[in-house]
C-alpha atoms as a PDB file:
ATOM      1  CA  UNK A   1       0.000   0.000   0.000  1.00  0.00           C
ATOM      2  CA  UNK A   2       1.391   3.236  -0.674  1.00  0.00           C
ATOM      3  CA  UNK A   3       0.693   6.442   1.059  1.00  0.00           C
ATOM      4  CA  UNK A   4       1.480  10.127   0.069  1.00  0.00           C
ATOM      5  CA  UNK A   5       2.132  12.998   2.161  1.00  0.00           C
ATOM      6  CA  UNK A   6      -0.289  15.889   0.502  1.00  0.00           C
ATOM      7  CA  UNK A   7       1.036  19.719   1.542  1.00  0.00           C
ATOM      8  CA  UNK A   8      -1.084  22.221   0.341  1.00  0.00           C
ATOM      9  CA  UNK A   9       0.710  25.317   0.857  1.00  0.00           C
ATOM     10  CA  UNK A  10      -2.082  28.206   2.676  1.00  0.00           C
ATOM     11  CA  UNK A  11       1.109  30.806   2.655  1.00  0.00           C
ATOM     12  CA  UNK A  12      -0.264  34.376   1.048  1.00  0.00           C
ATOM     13  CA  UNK A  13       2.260  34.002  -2.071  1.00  0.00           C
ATOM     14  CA  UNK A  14       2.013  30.392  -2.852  1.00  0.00           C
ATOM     15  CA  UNK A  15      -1.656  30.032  -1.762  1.00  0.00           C
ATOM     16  CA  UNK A  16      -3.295  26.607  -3.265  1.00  0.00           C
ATOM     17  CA  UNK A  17       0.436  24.997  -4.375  1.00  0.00           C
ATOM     18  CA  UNK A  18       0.185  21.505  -3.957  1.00  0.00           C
ATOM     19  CA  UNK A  19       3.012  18.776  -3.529  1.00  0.00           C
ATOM     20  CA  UNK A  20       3.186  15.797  -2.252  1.00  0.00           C
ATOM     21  CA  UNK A  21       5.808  12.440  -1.186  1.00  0.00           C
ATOM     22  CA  UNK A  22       5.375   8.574  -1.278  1.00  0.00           C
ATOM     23  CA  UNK A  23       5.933   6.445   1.340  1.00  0.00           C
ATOM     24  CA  UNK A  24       5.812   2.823   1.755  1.00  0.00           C
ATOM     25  CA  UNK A  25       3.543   2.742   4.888  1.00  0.00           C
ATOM     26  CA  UNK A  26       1.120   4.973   6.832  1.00  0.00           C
ATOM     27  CA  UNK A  27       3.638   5.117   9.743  1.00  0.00           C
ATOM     28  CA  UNK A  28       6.470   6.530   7.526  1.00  0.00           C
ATOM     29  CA  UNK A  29       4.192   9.028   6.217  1.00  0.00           C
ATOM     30  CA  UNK A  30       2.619  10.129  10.088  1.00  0.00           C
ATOM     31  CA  UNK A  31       6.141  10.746  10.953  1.00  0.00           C
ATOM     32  CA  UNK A  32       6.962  12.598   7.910  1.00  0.00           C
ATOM     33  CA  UNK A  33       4.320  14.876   8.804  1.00  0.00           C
ATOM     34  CA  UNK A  34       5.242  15.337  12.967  1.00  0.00           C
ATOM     35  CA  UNK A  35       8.657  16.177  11.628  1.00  0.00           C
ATOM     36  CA  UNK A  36       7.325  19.059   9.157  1.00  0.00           C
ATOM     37  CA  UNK A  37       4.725  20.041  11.877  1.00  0.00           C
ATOM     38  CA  UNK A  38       7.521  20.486  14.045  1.00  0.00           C
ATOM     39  CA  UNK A  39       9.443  23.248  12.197  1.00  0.00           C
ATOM     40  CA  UNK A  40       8.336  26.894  13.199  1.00  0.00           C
ATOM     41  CA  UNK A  41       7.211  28.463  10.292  1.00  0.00           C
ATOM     42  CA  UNK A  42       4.993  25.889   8.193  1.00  0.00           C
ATOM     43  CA  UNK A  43       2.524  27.870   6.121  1.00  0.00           C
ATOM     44  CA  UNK A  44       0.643  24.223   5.384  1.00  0.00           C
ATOM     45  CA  UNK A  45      -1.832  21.811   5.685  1.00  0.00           C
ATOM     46  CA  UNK A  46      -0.447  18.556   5.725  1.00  0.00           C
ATOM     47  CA  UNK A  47      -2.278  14.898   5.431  1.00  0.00           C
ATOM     48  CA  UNK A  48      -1.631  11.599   4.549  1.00  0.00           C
ATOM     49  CA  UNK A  49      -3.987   9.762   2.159  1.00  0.00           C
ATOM     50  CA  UNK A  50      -3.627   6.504   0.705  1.00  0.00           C
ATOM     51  CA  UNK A  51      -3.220   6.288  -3.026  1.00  0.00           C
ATOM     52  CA  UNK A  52      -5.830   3.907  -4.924  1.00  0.00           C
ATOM     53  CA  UNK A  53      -6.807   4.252  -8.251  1.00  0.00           C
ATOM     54  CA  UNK A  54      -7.891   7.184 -10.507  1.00  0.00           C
ATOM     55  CA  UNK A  55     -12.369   7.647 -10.115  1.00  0.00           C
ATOM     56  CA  UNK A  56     -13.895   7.272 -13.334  1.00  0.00           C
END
């Protein structure tokens, strides 16, 4: 299962950027995220979502 750690940047200049890293497991990706939450200035909201296929 793969899992992808979305950031979707809510900074004034970047506003609505969106980016986002694989991981192999949701534990990799939750402490990702605690380690980005961590730093002081994060202009972000961060979430991990598991990657399944494309809605049709």
């Amino acid at each position: 299962m793969i899992w992808i750690l979305l950031s979707l940047s809510t900074g004034y200049y970047n506003s609505g950027n969106i980016s986002g890293i694989e991981f192999n497991t949701q534990e990799n990706c939750i402490e990702a995220m605690e380690q980005v939450k961590k730093q002081d200035k994060v202009n972000a909201a961060l979430m991990c979502v598991k990657k399944g296929k494309a809605a049709k």
